[in-house]
Each structure stands twice: as C-alpha cells, then as structure tokens.
Protein backbone atom coordinates (compact mmCIF):
# COMPACT_ATOMS: atom_id res chain seq x y z
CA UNK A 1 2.67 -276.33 -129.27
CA UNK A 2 1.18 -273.91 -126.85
CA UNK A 3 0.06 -270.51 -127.81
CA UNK A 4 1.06 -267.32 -126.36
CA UNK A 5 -0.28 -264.07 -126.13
CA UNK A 6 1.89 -262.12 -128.27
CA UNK A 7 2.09 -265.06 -130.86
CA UNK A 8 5.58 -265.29 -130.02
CA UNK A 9 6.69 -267.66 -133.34
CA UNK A 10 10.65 -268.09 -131.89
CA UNK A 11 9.56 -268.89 -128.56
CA UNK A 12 6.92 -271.51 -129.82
CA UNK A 13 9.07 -273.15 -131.49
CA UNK A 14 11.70 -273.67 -128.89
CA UNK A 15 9.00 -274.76 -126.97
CA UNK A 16 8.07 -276.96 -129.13
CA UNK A 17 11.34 -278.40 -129.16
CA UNK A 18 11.43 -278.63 -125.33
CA UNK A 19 7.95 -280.97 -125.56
CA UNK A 20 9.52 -282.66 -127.49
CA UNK A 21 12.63 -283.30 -125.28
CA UNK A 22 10.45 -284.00 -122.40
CA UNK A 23 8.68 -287.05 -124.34
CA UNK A 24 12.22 -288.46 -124.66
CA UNK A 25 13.15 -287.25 -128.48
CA UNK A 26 16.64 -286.09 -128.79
CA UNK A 27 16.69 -282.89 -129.73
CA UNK A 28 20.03 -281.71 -130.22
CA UNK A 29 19.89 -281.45 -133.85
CA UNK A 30 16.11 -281.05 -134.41
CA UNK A 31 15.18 -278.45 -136.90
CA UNK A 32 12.65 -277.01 -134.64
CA UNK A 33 15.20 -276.10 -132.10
CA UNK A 34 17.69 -274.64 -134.77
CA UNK A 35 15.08 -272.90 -136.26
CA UNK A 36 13.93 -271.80 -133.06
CA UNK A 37 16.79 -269.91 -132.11
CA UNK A 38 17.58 -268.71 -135.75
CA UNK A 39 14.03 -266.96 -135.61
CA UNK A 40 15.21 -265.22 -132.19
CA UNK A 41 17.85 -263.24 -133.67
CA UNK A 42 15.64 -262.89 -137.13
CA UNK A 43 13.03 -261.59 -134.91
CA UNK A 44 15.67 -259.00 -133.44
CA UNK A 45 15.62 -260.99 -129.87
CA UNK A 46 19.88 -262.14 -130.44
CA UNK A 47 20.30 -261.13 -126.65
CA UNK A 48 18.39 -264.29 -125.59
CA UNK A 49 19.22 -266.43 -128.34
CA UNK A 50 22.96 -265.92 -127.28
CA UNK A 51 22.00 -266.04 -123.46
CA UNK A 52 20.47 -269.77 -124.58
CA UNK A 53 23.18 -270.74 -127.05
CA UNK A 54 25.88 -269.96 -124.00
CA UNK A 55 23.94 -271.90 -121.97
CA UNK A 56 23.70 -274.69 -123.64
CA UNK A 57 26.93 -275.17 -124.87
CA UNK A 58 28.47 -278.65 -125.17
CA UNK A 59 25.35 -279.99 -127.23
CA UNK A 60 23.32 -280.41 -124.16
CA UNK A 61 20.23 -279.20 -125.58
CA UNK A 62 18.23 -279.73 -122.30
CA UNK A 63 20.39 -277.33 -120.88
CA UNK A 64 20.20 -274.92 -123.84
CA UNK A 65 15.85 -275.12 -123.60
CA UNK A 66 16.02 -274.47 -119.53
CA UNK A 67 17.95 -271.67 -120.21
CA UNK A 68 15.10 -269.94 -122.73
CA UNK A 69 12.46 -271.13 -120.08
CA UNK A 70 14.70 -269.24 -117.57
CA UNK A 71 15.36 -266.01 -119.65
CA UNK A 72 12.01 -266.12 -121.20
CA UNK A 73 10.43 -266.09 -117.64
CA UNK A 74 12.48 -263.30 -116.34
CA UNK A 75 11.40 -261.13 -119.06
CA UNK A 76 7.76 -262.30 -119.10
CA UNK A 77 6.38 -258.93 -117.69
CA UNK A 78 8.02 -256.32 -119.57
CA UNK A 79 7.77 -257.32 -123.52
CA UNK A 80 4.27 -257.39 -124.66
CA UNK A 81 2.78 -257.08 -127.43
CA UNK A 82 4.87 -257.53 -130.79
CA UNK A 83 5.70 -254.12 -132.83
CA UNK A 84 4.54 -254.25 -136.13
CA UNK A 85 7.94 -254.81 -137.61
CA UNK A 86 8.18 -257.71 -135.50
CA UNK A 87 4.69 -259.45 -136.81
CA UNK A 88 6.50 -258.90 -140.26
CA UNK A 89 9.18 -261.02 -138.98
CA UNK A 90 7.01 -263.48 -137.82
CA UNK A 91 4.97 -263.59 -140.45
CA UNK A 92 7.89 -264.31 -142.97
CA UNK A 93 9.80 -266.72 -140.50
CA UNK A 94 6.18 -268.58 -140.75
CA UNK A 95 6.33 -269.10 -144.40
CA UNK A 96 9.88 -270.39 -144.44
CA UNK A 97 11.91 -267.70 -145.67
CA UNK A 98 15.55 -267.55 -145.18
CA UNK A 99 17.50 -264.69 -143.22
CA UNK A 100 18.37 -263.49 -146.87
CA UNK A 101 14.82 -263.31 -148.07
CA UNK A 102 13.51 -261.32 -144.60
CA UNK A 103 15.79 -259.05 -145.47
CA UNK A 104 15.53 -258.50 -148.90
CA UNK A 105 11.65 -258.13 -148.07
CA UNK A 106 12.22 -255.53 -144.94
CA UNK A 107 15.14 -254.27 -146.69
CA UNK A 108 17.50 -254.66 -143.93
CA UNK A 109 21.09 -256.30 -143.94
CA UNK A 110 21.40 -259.77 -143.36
CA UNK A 111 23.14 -260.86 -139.53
C-alpha cells in the first residue's frame, strides 16, 4: 500500500485493491475494495465514491478502480490536508468501526 500525504485511509485502500487487481487477484468482491469505497462516503467524500460506483457498474471492478485513479487525479491539487473531523474519521474507519459506531462516536446520523 502506498502512502500519501494527507494519509488518505479510503483512497489507500482502493489502492490497495487496485495492486491487487494488477497482480491478477479478482477483486470484485474483495473486502478492501468494499471497504474502500464505504470509507469514502464515511469520510464525507460520497461524490467520488458514487462517481466510482457509476463507473464501474456491471461488476467490472477494473473499471470501477480506473475511475478513482481518474477522479482522484483530477482533484489531486485542490484537497489537501485532512480537517480534523476528517482524521476522526479516519482514525475510527482504521480501527474497524461500523458506519453506526462513527456516528454514535461523532454524533452524527448514520448515511
């Protein structure tokens, strides 16, 4: 897994899934990748994860990982650093809670 300067846990872990891929796993149904895109939208990043998802309809998940290379590079220069709220995110996502947990903890409504 490569590491990124914001410590981007989503994106790392569709990444992850993508090495993966390209070593010849099948990775339609890997819990990386669904956890992956679950920790976009925890992380408050659904616009991507639902840019991905569309693109990789049809349980093509090769298509579905170029498409988060592809949206991930066109928004490479304007996100930066995470926001505290979103380390918190991170941080929980890290340690395996559920959306229903994060929540509870932030105290925020479950998506």
């Amino acid at each position: 897994m490569r590491m990124f300067p914001s410590a981007n846990l989503p994106v790392a872990r569709v990444d992850w899934a993508s090495n993966l891929r390209r070593r010849g796993w099948r990775v339609e149904r890997t819990p990386a990748l669904a956890l992956g895109l679950e920790s976009l939208v925890v992380a408050g990043l659904e616009e991507l994860a639902s840019q991905a998802r569309a693109q990789g309809q049809g349980g093509r998940a090769a298509r579905l990982l170029d498409a988060v290379a592809f949206v991930r590079s066109q928004d490479a220069g304007e996100g930066g650093e995470l926001t505290r709220r979103e380390w918190e995110v991170a941080r929980l996502v890290a340690r395996g809670h559920s959306n229903r947990r994060i929540a509870h903890e932030l105290v925020v409504s479950e998506r």
